[in-house]
PDB file of N, CA and C in Angstrom:
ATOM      1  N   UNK A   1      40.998 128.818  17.257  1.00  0.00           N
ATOM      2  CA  UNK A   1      40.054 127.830  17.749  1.00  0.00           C
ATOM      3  C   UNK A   1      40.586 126.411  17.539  1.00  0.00           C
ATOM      4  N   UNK A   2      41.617 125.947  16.237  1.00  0.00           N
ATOM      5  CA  UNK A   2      41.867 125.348  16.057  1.00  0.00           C
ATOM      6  C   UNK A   2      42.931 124.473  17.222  1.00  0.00           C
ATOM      7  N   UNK A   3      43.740 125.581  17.385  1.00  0.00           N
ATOM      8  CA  UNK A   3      44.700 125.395  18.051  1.00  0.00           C
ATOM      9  C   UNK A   3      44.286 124.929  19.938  1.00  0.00           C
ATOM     10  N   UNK A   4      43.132 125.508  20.055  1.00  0.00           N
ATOM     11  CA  UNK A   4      42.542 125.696  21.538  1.00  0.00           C
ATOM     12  C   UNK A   4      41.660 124.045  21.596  1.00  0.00           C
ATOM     13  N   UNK A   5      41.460 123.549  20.462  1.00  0.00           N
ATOM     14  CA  UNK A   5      40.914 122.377  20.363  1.00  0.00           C
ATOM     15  C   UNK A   5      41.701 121.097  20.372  1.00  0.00           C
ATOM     16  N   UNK A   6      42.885 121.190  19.727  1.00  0.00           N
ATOM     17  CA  UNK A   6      43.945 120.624  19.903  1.00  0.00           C
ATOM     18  C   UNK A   6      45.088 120.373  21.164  1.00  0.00           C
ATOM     19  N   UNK A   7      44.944 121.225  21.507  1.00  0.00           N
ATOM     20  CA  UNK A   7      45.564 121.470  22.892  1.00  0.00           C
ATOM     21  C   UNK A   7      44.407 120.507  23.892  1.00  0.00           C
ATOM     22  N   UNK A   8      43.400 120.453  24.058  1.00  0.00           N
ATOM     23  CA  UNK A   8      42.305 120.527  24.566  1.00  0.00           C
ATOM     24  C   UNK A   8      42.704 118.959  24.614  1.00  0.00           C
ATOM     25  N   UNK A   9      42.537 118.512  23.241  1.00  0.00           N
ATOM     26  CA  UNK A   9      42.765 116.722  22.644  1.00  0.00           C
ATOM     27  C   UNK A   9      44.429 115.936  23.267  1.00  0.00           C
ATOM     28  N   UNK A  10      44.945 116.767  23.495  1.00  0.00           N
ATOM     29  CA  UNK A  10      46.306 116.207  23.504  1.00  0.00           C
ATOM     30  C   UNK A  10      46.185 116.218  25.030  1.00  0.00           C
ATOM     31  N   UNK A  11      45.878 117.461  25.797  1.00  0.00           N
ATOM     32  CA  UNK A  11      45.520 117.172  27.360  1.00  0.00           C
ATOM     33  C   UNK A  11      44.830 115.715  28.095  1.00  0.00           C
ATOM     34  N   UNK A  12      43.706 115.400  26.890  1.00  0.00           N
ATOM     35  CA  UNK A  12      42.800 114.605  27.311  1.00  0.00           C
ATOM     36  C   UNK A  12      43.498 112.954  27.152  1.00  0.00           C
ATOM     37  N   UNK A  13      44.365 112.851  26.196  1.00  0.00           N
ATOM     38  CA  UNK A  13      44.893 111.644  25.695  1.00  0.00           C
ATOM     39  C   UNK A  13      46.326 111.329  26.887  1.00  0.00           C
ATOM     40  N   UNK A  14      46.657 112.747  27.428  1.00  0.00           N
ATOM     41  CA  UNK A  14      47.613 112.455  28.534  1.00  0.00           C
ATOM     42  C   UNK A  14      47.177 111.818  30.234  1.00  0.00           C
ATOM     43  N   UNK A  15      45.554 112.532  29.785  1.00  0.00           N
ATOM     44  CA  UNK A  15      44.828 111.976  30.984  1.00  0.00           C
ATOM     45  C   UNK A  15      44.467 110.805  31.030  1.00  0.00           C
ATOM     46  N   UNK A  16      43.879 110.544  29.735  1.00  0.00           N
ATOM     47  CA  UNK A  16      42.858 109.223  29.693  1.00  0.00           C
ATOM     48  C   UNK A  16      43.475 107.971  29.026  1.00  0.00           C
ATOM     49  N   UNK A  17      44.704 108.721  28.196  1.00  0.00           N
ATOM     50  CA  UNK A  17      45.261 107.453  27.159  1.00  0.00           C
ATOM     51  C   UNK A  17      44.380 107.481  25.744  1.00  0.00           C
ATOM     52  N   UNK A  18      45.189 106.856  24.521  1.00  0.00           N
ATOM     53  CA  UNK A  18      44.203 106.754  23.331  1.00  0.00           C
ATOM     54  C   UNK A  18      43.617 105.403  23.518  1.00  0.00           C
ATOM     55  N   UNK A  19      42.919 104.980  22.321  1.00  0.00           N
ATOM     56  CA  UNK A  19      42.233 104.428  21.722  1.00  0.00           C
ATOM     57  C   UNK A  19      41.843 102.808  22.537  1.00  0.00           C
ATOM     58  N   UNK A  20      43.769 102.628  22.142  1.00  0.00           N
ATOM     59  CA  UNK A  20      44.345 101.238  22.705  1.00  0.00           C
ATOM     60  C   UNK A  20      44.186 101.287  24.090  1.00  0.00           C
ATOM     61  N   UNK A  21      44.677 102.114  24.701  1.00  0.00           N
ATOM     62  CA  UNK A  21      44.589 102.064  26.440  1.00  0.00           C
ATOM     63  C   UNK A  21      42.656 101.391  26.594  1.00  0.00           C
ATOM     64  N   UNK A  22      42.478 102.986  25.751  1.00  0.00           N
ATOM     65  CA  UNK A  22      40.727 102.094  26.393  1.00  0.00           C
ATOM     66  C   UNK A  22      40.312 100.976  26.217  1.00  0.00           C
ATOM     67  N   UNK A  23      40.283 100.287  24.821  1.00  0.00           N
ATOM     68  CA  UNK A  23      40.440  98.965  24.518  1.00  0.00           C
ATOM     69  C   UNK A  23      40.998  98.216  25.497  1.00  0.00           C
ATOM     70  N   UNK A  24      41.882  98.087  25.645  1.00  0.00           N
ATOM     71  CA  UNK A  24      42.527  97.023  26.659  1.00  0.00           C
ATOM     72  C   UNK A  24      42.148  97.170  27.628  1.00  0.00           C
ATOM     73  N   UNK A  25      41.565  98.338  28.170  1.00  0.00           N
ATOM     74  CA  UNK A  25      40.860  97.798  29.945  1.00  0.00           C
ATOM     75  C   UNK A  25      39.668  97.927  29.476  1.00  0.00           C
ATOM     76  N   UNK A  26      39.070  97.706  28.554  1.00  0.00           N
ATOM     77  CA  UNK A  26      37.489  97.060  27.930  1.00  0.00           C
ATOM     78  C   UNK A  26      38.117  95.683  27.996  1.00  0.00           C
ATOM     79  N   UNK A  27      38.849  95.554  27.351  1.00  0.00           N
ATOM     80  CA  UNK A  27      38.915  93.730  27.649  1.00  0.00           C
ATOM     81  C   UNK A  27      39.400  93.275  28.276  1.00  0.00           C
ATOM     82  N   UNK A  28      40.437  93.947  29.143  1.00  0.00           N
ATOM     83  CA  UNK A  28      40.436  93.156  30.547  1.00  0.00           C
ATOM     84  C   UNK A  28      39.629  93.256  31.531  1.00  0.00           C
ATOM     85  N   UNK A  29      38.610  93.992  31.433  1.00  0.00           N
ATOM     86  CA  UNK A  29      37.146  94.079  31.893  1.00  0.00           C
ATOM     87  C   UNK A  29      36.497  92.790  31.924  1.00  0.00           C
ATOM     88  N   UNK A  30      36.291  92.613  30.141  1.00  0.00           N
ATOM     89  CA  UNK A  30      35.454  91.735  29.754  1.00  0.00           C
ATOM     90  C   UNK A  30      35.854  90.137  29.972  1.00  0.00           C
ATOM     91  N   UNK A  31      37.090  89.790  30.195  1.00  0.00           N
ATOM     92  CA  UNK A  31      37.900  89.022  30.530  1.00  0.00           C
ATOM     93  C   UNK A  31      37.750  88.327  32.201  1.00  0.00           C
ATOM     94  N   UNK A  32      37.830  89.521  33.109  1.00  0.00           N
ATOM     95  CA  UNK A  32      37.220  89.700  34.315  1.00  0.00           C
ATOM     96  C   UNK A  32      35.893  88.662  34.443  1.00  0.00           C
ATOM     97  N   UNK A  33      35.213  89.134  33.821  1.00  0.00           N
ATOM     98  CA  UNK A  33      33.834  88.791  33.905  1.00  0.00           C
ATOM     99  C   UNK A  33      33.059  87.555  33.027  1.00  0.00           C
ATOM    100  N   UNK A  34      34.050  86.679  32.827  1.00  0.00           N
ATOM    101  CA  UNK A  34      34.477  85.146  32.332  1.00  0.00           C
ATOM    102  C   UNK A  34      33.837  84.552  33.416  1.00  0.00           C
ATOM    103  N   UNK A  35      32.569  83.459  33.746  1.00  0.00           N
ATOM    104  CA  UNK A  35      32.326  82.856  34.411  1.00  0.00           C
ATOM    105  C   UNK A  35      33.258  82.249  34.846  1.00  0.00           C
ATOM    106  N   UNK A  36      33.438  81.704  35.895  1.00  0.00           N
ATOM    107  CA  UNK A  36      34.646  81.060  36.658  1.00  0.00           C
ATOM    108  C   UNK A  36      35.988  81.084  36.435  1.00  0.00           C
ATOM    109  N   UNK A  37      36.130  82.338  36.281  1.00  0.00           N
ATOM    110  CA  UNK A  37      37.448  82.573  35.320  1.00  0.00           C
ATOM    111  C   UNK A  37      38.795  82.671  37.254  1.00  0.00           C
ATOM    112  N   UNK A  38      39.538  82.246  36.868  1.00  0.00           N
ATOM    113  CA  UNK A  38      40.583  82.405  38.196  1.00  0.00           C
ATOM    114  C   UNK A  38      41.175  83.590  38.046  1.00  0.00           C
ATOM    115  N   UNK A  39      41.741  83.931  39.383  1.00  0.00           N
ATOM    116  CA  UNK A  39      42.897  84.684  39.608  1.00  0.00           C
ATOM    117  C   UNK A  39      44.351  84.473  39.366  1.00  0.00           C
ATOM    118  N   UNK A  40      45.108  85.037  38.751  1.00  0.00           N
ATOM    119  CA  UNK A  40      46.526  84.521  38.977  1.00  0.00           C
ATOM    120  C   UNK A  40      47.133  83.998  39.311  1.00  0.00           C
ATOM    121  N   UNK A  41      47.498  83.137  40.175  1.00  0.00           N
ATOM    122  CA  UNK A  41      48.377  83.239  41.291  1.00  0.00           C
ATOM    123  C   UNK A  41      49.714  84.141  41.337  1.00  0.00           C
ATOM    124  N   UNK A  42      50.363  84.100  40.484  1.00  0.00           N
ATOM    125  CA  UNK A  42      51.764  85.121  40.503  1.00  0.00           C
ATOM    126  C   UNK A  42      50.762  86.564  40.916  1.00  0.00           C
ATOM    127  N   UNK A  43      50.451  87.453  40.036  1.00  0.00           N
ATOM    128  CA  UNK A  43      50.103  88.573  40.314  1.00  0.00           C
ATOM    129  C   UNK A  43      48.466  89.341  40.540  1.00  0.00           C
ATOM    130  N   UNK A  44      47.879  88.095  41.058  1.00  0.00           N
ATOM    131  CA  UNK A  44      46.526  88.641  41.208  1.00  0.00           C
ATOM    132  C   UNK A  44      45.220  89.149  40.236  1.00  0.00           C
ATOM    133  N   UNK A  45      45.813  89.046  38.815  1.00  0.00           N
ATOM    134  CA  UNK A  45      44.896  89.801  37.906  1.00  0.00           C
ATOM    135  C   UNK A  45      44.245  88.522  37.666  1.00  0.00           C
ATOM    136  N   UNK A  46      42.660  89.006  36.755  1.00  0.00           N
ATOM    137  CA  UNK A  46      42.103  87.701  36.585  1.00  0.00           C
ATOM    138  C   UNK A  46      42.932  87.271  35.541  1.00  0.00           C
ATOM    139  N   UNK A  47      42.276  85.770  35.209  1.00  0.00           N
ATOM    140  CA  UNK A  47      42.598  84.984  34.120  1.00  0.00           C
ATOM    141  C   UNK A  47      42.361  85.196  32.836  1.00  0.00           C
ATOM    142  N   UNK A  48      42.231  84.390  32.029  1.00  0.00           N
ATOM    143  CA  UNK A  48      41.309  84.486  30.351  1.00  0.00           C
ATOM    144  C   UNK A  48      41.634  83.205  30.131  1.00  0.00           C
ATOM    145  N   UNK A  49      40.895  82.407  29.433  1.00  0.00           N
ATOM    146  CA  UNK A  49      40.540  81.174  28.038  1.00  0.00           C
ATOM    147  C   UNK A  49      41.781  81.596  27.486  1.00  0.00           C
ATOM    148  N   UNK A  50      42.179  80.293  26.949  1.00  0.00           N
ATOM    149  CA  UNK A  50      43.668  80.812  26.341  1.00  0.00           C
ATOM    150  C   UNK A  50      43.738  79.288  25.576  1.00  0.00           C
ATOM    151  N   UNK A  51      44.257  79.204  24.307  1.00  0.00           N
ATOM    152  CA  UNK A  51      44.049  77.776  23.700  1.00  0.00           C
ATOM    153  C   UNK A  51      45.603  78.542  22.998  1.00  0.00           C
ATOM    154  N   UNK A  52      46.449  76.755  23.905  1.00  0.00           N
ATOM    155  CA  UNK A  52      47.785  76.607  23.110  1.00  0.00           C
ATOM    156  C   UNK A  52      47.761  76.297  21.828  1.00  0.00           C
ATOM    157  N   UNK A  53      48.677  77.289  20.924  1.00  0.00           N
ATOM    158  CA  UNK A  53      49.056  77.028  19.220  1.00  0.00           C
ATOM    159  C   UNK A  53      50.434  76.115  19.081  1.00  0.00           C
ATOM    160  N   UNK A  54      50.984  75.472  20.138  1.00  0.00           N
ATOM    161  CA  UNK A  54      51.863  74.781  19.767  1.00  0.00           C
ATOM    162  C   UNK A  54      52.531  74.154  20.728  1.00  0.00           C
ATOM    163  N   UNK A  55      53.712  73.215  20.530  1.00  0.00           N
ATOM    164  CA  UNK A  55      53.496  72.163  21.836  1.00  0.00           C
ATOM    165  C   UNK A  55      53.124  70.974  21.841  1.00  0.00           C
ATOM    166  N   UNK A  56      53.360  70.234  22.804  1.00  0.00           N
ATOM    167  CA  UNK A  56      52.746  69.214  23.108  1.00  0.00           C
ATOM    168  C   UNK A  56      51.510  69.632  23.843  1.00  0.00           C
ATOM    169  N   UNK A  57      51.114  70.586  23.784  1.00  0.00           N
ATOM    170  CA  UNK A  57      49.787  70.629  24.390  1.00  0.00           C
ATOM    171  C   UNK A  57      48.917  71.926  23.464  1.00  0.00           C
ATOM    172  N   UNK A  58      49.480  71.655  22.351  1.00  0.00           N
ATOM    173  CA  UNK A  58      48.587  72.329  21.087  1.00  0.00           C
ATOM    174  C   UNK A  58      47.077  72.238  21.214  1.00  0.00           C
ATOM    175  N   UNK A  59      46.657  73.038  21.097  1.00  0.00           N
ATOM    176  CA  UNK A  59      44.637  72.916  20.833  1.00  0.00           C
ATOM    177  C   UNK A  59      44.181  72.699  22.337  1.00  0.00           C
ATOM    178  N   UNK A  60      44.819  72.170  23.369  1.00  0.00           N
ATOM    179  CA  UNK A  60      44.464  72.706  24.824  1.00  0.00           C
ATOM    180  C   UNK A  60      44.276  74.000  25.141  1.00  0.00           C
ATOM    181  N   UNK A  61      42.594  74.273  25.906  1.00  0.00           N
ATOM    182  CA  UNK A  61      42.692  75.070  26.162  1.00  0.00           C
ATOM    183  C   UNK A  61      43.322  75.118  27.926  1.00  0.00           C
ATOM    184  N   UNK A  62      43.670  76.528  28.909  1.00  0.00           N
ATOM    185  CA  UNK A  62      44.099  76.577  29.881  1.00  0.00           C
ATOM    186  C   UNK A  62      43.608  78.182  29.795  1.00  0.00           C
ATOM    187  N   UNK A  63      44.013  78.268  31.057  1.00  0.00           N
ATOM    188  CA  UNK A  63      43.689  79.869  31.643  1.00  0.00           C
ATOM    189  C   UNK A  63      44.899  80.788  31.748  1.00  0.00           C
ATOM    190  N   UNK A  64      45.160  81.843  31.033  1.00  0.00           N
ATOM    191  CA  UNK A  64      46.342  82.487  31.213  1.00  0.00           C
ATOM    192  C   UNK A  64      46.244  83.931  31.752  1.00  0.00           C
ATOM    193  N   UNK A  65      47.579  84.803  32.855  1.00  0.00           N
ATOM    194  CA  UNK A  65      47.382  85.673  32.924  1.00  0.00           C
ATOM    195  C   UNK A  65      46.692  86.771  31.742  1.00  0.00           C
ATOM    196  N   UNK A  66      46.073  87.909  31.755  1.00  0.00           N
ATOM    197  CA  UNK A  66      45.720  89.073  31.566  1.00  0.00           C
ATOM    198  C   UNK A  66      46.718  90.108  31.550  1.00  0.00           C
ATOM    199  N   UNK A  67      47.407  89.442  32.655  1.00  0.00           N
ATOM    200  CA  UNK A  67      48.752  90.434  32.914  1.00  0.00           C
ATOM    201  C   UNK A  67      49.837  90.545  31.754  1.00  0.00           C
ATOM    202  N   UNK A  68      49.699  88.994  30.754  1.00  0.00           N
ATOM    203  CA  UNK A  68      50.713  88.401  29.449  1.00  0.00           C
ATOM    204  C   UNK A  68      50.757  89.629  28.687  1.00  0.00           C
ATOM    205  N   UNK A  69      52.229  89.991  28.714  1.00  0.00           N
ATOM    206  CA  UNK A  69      53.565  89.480  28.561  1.00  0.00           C
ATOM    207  C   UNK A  69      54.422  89.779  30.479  1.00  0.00           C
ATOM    208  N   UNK A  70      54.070  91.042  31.188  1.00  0.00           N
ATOM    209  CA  UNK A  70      54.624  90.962  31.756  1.00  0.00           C
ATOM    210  C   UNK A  70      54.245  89.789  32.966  1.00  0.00           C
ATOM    211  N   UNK A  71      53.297  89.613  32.940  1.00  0.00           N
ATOM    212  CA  UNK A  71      53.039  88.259  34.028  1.00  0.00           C
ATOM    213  C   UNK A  71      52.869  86.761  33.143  1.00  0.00           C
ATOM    214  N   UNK A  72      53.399  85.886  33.581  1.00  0.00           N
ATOM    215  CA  UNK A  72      53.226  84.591  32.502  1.00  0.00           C
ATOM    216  C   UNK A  72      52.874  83.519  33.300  1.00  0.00           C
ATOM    217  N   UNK A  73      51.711  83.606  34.257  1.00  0.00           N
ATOM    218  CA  UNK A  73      50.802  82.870  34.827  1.00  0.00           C
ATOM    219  C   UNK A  73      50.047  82.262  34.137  1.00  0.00           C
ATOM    220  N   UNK A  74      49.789  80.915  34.561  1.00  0.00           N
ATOM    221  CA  UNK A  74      48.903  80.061  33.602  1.00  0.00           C
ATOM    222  C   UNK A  74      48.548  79.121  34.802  1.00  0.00           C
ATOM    223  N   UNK A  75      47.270  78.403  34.486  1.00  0.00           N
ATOM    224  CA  UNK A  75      46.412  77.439  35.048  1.00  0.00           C
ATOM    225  C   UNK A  75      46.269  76.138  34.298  1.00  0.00           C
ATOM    226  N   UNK A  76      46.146  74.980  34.489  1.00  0.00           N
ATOM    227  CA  UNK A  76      45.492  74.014  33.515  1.00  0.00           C
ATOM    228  C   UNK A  76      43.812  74.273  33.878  1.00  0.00           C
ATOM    229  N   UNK A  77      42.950  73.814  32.886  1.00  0.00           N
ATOM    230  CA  UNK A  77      41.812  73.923  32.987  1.00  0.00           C
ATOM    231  C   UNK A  77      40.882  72.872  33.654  1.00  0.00           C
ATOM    232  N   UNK A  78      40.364  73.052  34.740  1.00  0.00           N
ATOM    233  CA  UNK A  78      40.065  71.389  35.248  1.00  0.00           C
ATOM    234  C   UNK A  78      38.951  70.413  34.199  1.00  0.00           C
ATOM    235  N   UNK A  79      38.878  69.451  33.952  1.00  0.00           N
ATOM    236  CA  UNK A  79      39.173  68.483  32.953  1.00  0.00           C
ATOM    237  C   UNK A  79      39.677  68.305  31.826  1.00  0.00           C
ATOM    238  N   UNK A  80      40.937  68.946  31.883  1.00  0.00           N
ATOM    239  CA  UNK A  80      41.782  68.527  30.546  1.00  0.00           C
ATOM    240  C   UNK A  80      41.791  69.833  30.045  1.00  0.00           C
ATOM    241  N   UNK A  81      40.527  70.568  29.684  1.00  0.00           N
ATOM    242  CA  UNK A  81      40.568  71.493  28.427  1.00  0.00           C
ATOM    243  C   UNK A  81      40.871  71.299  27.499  1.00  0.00           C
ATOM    244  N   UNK A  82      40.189  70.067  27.154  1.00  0.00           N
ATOM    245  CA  UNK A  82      39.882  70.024  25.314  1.00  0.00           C
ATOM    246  C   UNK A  82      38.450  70.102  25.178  1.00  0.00           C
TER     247      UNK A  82
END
């Protein structure tokens, strides 16, 4: 039984993905659904709130791909984003 349950679990994680998979399209869900949040331009996914840690434009916030790391789309935020 043990074994028939396990099998069962490992099928399901090839289908569905673990933990992390779900997580991350929960929040790129939730991300999605950011009032006025933009689209990409490079690759179409929505945006997210994104506040630079360093830089000359430290503590600005801007809009960055969803797609980050493989897409590295970014927006400025219209008025400044501070």
């Amino acid at each position: 039984m043990l074994n028939h349950q396990m099998e069962s679990q490992g099928e399901t994680f090839k289908e569905e993905g673990g933990f992390r998979e779900k997580l991350t399209g929960i929040r790129v869900e939730a991300r999605a659904q950011q009032q006025g949040a933009p689209v990409c331009p490079d690759c179409g996914k929505p945006m997210a709130r994104r506040k630079a840690r360093s830089g000359k434009n430290a503590g600005r916030e801007f809009w960055g791909c969803t797609g980050y790391p493989e897409c590295k789309g970014a927006r400025e935020m219209e008025g400044g984003g501070k």
